[in-house]
PDB file of N, CA and C in Angstrom:
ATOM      1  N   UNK A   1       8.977   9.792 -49.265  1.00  0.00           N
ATOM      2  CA  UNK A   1      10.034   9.295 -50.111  1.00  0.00           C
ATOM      3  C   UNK A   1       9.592   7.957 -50.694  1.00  0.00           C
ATOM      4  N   UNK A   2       9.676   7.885 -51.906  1.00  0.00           N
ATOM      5  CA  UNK A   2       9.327   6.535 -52.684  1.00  0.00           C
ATOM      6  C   UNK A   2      10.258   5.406 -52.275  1.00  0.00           C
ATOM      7  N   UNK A   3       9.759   4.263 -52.048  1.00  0.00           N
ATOM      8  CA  UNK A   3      10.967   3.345 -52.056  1.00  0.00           C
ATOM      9  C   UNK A   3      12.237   3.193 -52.960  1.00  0.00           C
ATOM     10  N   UNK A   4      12.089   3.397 -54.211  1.00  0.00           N
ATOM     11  CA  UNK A   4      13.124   3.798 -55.281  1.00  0.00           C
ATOM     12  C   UNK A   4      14.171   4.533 -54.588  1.00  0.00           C
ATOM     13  N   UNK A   5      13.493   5.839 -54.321  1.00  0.00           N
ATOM     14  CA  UNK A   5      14.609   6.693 -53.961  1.00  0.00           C
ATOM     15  C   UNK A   5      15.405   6.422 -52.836  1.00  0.00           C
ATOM     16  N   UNK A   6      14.598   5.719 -51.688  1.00  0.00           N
ATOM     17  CA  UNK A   6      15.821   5.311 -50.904  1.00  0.00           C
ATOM     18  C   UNK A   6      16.777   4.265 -51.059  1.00  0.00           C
ATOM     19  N   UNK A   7      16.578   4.059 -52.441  1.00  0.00           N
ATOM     20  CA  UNK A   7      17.927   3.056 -52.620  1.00  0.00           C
ATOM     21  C   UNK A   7      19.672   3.660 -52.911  1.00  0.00           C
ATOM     22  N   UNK A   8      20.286   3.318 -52.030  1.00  0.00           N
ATOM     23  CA  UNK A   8      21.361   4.045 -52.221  1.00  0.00           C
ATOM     24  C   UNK A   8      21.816   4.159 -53.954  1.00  0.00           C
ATOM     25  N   UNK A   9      22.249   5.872 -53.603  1.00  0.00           N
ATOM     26  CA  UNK A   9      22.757   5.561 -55.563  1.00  0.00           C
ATOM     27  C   UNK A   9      23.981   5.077 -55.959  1.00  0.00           C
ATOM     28  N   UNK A  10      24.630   4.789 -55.588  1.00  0.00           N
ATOM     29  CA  UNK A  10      25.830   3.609 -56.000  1.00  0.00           C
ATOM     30  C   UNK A  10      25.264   2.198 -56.525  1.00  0.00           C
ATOM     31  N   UNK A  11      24.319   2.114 -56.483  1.00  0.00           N
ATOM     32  CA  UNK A  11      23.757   0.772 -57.244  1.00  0.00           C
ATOM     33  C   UNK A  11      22.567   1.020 -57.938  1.00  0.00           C
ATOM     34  N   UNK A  12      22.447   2.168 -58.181  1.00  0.00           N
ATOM     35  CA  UNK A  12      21.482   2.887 -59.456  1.00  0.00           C
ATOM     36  C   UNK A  12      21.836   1.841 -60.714  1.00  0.00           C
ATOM     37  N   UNK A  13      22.461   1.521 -60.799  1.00  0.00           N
ATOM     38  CA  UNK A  13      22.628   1.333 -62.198  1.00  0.00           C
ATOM     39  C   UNK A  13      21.786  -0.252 -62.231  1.00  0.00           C
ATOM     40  N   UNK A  14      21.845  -0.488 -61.305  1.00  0.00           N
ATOM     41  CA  UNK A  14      20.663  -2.281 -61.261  1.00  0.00           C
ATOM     42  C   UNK A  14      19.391  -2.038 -61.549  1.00  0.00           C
ATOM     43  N   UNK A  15      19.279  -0.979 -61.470  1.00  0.00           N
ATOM     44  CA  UNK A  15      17.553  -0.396 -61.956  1.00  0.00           C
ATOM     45  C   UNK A  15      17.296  -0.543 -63.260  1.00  0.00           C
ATOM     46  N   UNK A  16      16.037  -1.113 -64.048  1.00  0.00           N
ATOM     47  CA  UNK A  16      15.801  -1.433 -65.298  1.00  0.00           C
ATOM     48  C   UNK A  16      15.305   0.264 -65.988  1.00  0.00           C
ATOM     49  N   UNK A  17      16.013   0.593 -66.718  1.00  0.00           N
ATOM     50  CA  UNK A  17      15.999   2.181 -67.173  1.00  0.00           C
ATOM     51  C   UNK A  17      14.763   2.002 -68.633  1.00  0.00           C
ATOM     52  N   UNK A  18      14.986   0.224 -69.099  1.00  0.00           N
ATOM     53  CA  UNK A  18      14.114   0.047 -70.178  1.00  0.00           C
ATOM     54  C   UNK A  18      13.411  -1.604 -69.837  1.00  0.00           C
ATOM     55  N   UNK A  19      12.435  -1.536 -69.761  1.00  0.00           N
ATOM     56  CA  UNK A  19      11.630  -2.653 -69.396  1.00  0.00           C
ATOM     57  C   UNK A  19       9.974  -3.141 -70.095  1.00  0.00           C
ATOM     58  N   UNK A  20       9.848  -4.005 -71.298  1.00  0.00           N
ATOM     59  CA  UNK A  20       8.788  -4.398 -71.828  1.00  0.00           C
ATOM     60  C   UNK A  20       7.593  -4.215 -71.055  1.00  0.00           C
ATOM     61  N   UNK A  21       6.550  -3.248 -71.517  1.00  0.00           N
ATOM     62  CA  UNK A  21       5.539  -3.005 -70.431  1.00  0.00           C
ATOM     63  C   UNK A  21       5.282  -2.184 -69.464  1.00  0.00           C
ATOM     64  N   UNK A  22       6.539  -1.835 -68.987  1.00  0.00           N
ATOM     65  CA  UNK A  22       6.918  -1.421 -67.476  1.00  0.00           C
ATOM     66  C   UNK A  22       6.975   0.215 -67.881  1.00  0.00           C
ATOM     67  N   UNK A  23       6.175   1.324 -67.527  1.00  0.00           N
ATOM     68  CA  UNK A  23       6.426   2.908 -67.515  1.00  0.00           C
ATOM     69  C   UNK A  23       7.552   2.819 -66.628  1.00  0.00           C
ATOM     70  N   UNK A  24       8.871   3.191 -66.519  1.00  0.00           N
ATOM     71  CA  UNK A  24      10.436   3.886 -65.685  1.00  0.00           C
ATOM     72  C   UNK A  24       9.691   5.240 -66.009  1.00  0.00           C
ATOM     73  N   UNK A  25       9.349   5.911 -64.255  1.00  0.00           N
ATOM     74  CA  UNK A  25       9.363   7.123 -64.221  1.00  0.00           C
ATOM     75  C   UNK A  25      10.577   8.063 -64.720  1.00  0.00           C
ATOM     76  N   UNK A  26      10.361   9.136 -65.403  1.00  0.00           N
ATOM     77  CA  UNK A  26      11.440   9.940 -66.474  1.00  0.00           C
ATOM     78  C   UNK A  26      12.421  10.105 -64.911  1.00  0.00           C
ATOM     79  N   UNK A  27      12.106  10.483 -63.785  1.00  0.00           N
ATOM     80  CA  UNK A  27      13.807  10.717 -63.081  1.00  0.00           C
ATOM     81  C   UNK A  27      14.377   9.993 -63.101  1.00  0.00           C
ATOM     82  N   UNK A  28      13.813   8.199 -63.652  1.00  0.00           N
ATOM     83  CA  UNK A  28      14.725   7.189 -63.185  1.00  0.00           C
ATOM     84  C   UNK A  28      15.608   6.672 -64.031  1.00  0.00           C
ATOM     85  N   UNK A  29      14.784   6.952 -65.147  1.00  0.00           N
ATOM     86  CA  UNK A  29      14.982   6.477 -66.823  1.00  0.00           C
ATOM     87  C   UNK A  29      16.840   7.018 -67.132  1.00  0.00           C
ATOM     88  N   UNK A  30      17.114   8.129 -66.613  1.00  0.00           N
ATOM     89  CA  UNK A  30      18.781   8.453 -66.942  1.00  0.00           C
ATOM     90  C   UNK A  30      19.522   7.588 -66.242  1.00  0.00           C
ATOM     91  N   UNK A  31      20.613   7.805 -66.108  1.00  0.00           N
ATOM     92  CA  UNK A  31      21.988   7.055 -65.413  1.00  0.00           C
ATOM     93  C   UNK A  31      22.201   7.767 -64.403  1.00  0.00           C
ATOM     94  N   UNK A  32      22.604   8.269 -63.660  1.00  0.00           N
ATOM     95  CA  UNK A  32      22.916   9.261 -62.707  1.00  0.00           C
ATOM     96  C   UNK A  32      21.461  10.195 -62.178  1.00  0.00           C
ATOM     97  N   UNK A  33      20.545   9.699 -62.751  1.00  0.00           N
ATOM     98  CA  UNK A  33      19.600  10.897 -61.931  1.00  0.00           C
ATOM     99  C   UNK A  33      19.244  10.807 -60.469  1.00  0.00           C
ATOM    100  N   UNK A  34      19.564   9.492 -59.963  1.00  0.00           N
ATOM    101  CA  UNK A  34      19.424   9.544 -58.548  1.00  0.00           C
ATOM    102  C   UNK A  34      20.716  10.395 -57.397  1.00  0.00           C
ATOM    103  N   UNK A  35      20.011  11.343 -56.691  1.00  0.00           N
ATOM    104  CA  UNK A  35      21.026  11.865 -55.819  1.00  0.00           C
ATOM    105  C   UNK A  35      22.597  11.578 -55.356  1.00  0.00           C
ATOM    106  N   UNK A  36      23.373  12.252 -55.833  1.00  0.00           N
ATOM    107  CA  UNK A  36      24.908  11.072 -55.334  1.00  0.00           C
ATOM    108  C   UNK A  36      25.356  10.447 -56.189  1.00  0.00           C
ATOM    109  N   UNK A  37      24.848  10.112 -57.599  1.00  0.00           N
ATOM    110  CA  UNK A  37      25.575   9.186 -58.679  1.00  0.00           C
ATOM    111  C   UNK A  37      26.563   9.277 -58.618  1.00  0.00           C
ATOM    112  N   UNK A  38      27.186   8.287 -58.601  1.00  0.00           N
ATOM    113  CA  UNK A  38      28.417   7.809 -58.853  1.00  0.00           C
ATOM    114  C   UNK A  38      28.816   8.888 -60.713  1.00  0.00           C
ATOM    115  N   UNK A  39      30.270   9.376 -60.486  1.00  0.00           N
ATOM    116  CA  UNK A  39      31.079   9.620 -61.613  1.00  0.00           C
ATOM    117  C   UNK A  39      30.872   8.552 -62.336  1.00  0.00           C
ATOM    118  N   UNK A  40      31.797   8.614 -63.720  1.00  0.00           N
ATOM    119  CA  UNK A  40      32.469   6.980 -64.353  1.00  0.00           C
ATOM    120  C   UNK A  40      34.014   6.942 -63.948  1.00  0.00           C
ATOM    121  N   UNK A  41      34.414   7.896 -63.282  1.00  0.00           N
ATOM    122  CA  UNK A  41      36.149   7.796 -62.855  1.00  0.00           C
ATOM    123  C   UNK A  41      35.735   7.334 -61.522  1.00  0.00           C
ATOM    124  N   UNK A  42      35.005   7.185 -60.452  1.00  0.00           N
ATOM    125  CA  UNK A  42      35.115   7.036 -59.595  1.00  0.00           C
ATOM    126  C   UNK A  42      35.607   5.213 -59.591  1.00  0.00           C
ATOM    127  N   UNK A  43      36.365   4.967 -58.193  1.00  0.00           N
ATOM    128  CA  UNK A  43      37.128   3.817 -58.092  1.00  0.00           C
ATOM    129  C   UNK A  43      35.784   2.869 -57.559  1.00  0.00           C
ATOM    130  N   UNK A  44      35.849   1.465 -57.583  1.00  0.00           N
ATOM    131  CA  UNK A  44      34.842   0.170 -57.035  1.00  0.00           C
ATOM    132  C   UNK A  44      34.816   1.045 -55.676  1.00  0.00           C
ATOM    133  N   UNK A  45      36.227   0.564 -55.074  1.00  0.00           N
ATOM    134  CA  UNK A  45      36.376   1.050 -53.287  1.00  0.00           C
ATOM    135  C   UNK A  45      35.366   2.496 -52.798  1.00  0.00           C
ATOM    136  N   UNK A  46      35.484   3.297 -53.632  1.00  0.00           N
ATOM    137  CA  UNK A  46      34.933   4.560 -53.493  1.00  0.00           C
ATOM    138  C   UNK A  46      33.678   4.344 -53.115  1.00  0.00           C
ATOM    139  N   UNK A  47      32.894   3.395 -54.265  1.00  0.00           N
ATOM    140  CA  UNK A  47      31.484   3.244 -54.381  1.00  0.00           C
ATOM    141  C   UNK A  47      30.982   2.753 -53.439  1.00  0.00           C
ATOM    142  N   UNK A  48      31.954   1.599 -53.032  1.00  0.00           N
ATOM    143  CA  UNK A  48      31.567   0.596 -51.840  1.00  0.00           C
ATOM    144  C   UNK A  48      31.633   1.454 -50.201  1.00  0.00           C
ATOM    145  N   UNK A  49      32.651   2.664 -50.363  1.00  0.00           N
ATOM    146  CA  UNK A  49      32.290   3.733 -48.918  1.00  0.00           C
ATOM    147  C   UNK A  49      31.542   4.549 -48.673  1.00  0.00           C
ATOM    148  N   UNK A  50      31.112   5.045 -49.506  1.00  0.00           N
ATOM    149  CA  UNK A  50      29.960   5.720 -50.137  1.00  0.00           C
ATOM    150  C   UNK A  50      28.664   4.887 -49.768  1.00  0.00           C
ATOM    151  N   UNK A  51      28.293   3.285 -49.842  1.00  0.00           N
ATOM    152  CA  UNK A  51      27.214   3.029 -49.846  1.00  0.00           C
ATOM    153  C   UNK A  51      27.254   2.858 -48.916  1.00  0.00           C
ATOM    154  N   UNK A  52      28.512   2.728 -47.723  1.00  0.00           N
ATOM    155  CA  UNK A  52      28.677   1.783 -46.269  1.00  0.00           C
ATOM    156  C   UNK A  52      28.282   3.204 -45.527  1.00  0.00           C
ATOM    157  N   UNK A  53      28.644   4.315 -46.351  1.00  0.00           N
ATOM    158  CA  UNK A  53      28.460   5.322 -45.110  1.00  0.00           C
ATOM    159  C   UNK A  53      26.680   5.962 -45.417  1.00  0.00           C
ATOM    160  N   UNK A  54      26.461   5.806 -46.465  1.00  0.00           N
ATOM    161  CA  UNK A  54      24.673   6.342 -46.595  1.00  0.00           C
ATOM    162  C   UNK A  54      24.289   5.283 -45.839  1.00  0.00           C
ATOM    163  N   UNK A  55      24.394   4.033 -45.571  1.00  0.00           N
ATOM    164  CA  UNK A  55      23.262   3.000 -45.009  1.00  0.00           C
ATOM    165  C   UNK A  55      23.352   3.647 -43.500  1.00  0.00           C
ATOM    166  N   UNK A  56      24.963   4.075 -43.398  1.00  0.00           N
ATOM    167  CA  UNK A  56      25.320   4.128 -41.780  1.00  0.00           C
ATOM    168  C   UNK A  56      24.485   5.909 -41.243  1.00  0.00           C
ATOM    169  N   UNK A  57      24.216   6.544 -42.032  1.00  0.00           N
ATOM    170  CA  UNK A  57      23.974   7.844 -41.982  1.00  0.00           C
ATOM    171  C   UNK A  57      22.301   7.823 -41.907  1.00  0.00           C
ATOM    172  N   UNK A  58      21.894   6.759 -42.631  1.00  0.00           N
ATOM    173  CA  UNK A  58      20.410   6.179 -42.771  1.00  0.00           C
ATOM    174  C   UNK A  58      19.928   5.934 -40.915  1.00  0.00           C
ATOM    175  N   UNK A  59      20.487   4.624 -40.442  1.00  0.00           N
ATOM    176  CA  UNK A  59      21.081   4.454 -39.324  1.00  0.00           C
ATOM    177  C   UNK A  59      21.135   5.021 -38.245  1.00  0.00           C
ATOM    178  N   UNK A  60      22.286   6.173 -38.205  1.00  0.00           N
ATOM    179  CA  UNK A  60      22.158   6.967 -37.373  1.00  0.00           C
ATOM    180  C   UNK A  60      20.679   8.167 -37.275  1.00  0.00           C
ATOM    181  N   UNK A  61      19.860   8.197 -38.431  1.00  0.00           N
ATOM    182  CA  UNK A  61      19.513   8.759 -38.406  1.00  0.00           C
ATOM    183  C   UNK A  61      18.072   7.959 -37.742  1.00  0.00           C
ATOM    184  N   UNK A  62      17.627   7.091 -37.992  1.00  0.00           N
ATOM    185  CA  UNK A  62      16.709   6.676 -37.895  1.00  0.00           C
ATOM    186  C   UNK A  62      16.801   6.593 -35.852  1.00  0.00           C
ATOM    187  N   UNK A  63      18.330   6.256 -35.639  1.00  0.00           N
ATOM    188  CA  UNK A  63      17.831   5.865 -34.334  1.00  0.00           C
ATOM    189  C   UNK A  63      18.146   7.504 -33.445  1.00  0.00           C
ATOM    190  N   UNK A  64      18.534   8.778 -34.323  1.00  0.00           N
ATOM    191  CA  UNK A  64      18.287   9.969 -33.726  1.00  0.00           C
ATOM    192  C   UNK A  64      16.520  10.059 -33.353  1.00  0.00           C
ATOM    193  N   UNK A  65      15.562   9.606 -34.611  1.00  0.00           N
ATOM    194  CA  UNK A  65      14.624   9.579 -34.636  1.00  0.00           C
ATOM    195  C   UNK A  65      13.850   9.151 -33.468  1.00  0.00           C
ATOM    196  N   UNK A  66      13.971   7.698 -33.159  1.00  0.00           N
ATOM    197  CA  UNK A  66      13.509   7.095 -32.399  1.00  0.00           C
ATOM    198  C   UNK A  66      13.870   7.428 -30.846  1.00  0.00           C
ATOM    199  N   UNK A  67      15.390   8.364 -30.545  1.00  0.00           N
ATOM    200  CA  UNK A  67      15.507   8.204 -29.655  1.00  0.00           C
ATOM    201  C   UNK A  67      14.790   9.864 -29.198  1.00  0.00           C
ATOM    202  N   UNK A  68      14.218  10.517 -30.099  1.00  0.00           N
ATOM    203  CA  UNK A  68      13.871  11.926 -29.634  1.00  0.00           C
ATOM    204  C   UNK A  68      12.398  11.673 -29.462  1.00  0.00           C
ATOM    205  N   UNK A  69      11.905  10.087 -30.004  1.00  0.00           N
ATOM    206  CA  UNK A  69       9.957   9.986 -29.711  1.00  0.00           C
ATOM    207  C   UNK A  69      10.166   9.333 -28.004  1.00  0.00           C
ATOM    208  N   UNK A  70      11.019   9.049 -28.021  1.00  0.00           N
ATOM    209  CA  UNK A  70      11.252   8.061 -26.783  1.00  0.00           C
ATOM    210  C   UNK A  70      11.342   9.471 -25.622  1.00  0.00           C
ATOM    211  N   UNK A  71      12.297   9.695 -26.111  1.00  0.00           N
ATOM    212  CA  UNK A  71      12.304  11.047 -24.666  1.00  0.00           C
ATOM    213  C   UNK A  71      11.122  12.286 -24.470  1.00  0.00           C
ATOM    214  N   UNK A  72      10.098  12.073 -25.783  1.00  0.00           N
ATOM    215  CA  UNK A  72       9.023  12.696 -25.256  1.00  0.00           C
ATOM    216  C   UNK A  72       8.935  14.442 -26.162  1.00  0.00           C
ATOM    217  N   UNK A  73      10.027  14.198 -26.994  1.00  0.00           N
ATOM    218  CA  UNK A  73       9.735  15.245 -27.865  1.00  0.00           C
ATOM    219  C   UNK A  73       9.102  15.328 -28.905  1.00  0.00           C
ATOM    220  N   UNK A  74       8.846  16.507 -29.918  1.00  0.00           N
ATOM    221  CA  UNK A  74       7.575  16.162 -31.116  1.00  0.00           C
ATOM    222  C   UNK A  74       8.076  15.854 -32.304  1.00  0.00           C
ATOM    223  N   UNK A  75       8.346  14.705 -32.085  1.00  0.00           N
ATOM    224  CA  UNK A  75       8.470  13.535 -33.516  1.00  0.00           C
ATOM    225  C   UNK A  75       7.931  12.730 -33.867  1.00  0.00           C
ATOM    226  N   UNK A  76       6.877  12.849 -34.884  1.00  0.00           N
ATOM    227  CA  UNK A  76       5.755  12.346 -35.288  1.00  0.00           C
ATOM    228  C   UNK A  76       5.851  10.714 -35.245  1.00  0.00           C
ATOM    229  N   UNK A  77       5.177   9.626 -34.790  1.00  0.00           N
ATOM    230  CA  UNK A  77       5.140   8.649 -35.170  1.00  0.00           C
ATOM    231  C   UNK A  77       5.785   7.761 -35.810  1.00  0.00           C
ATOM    232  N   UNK A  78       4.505   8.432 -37.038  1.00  0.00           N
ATOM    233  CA  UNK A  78       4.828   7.755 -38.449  1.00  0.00           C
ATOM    234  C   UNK A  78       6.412   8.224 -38.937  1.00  0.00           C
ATOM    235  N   UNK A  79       7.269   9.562 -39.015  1.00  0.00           N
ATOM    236  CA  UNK A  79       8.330  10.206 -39.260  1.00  0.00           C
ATOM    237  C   UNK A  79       9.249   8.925 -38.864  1.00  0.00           C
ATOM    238  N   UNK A  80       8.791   8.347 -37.494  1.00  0.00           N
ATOM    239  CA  UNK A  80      10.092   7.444 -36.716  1.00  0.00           C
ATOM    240  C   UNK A  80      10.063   6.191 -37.499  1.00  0.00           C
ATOM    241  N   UNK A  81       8.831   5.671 -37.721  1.00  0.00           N
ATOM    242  CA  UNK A  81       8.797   4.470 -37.846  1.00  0.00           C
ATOM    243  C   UNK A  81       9.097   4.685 -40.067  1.00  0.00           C
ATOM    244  N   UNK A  82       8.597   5.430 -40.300  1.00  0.00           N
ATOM    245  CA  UNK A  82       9.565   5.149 -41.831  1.00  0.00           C
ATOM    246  C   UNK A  82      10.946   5.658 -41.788  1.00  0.00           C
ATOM    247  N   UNK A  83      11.357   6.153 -40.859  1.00  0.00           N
ATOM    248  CA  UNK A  83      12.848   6.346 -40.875  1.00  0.00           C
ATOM    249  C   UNK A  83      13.172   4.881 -40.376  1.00  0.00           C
ATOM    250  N   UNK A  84      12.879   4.205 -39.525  1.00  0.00           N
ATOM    251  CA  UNK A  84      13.273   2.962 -39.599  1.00  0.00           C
ATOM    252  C   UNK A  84      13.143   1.679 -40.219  1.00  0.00           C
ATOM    253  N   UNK A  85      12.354   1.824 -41.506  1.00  0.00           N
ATOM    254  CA  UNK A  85      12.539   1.275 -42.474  1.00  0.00           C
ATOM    255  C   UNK A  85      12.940   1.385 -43.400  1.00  0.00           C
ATOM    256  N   UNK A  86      13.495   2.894 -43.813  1.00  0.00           N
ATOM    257  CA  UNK A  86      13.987   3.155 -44.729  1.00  0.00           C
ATOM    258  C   UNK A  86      15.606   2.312 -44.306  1.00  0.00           C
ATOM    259  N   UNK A  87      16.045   2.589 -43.132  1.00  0.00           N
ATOM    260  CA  UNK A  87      17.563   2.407 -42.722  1.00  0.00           C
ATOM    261  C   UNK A  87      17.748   0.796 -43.058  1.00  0.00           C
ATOM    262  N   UNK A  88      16.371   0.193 -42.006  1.00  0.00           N
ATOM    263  CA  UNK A  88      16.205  -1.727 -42.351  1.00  0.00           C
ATOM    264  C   UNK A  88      16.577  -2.130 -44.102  1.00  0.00           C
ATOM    265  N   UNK A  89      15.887  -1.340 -45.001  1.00  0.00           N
ATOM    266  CA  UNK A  89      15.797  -1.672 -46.396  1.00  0.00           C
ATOM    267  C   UNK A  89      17.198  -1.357 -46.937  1.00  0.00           C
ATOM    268  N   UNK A  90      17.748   0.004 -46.113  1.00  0.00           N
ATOM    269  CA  UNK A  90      19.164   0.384 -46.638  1.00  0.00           C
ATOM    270  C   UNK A  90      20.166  -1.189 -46.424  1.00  0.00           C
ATOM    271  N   UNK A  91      19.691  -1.481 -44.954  1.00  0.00           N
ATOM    272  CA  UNK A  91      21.162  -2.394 -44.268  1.00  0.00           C
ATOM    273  C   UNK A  91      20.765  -3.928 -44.814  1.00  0.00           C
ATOM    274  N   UNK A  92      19.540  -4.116 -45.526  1.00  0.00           N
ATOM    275  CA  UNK A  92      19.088  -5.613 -46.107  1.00  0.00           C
ATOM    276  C   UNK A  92      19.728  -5.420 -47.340  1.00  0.00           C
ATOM    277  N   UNK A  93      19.775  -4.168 -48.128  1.00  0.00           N
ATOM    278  CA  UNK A  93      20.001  -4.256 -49.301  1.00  0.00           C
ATOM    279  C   UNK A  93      21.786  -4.052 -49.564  1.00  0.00           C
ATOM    280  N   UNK A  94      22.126  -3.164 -48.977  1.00  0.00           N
ATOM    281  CA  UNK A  94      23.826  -3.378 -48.778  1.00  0.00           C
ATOM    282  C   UNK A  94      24.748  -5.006 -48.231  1.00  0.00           C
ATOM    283  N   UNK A  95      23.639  -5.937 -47.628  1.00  0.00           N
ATOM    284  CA  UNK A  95      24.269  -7.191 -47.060  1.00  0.00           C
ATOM    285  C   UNK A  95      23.548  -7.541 -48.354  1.00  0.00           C
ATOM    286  N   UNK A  96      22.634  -7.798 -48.885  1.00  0.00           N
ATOM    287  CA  UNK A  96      22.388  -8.491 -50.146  1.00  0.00           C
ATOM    288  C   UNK A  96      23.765  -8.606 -51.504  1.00  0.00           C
ATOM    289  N   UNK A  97      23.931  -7.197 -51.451  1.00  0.00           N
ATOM    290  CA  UNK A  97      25.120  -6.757 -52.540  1.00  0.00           C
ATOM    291  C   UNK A  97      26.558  -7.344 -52.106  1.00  0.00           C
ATOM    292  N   UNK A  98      26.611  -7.364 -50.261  1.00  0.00           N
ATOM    293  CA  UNK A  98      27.979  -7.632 -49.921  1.00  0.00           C
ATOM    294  C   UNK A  98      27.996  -9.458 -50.398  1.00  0.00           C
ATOM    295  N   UNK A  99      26.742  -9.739 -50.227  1.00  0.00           N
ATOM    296  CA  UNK A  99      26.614 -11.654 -50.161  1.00  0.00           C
ATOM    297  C   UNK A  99      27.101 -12.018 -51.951  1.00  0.00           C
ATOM    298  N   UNK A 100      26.459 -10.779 -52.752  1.00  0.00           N
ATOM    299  CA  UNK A 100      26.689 -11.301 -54.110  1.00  0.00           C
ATOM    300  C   UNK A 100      27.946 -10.823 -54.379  1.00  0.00           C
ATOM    301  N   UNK A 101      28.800  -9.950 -53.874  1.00  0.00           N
ATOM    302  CA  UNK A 101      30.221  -9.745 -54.182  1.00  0.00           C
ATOM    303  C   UNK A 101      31.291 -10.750 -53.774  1.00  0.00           C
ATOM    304  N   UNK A 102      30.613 -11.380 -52.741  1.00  0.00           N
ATOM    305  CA  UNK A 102      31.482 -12.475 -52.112  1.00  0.00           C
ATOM    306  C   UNK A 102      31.004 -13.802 -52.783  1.00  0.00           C
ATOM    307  N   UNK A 103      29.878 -13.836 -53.576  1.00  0.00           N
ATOM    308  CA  UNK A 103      29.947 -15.047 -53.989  1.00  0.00           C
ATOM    309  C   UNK A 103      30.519 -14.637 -55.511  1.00  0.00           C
ATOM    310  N   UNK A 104      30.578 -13.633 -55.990  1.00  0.00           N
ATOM    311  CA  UNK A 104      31.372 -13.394 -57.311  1.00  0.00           C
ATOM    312  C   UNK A 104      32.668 -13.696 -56.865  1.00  0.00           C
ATOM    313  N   UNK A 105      33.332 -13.199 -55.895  1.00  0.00           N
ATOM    314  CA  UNK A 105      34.716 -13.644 -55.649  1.00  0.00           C
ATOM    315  C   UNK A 105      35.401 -15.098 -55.702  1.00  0.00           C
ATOM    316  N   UNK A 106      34.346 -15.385 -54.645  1.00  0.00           N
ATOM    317  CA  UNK A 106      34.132 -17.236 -54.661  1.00  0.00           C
ATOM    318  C   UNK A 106      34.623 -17.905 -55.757  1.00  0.00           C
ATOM    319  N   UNK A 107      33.535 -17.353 -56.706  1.00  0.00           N
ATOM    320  CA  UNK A 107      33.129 -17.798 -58.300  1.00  0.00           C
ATOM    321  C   UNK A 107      34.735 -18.174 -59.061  1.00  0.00           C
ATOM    322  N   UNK A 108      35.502 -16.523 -59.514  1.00  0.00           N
ATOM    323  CA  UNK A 108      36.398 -16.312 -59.539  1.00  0.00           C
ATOM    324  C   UNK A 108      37.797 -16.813 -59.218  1.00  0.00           C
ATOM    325  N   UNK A 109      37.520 -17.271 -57.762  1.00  0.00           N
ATOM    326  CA  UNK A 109      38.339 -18.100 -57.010  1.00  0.00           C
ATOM    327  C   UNK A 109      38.479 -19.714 -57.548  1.00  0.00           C
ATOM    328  N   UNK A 110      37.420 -19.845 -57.694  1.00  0.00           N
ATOM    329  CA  UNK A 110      37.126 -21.141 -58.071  1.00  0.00           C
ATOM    330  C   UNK A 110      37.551 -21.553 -59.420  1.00  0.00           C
ATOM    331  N   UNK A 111      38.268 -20.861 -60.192  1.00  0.00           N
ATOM    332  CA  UNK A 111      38.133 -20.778 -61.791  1.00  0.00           C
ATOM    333  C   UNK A 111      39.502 -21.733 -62.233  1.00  0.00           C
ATOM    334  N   UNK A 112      39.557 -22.361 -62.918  1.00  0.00           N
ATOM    335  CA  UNK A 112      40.968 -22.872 -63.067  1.00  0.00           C
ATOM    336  C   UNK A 112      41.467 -22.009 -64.442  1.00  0.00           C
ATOM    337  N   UNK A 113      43.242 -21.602 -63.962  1.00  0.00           N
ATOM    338  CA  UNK A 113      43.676 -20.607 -65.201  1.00  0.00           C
ATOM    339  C   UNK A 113      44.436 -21.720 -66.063  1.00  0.00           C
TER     340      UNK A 113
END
């Protein structure tokens, strides 16, 4: 799995689709081509459970992984250890988004009407 793709798709849309220089592989280049796109009716809240539950599904999965090399069954290595970075990159990049929503709020907060 490319790093791209494990970015949850609820925040597909932060991806540069057109960039001076830069080839955007054609799956990436649309709006929705990543797995899971988000509708345009879908609600903020929606998007935001949606990404809380792929990181958490990432997660669980990674430490199914780890816990079936541990007990001695045949799960490759390498299988464990990029499942646990894929989940690390999921849960860095969902607290990244939660830090900039809360400082947009902040922002907002701060505004005199």
């Amino acid at each position: 799995m490319s790093p791209i793709a494990a970015i949850p798709s609820s925040i597909s849309s932060l991806l540069p689709t057109q960039a001076p220089g830069i080839q955007v592989p054609a799956d990436l280049a649309s709006p929705g081509s990543l797995t899971g796109a988000q509708a345009p009716g879908d609600s903020f809240s929606s998007m935001l459970g949606k990404l809380v539950s792929e990181v958490n599904t990432q997660q669980t999965t990674a430490s199914q992984s780890v816990a079936a090399l541990q007990g001695g069954q045949n799960v490759p290595l390498h299988q464990a250890v990029v499942a646990m970075e894929e989940a690390n990159v999921s849960f860095q990049l969902m607290v990244e988004v939660r830090n900039r929503m809360l400082e947009a709020y902040q922002e907002i907060m701060r505004m005199q009407v």
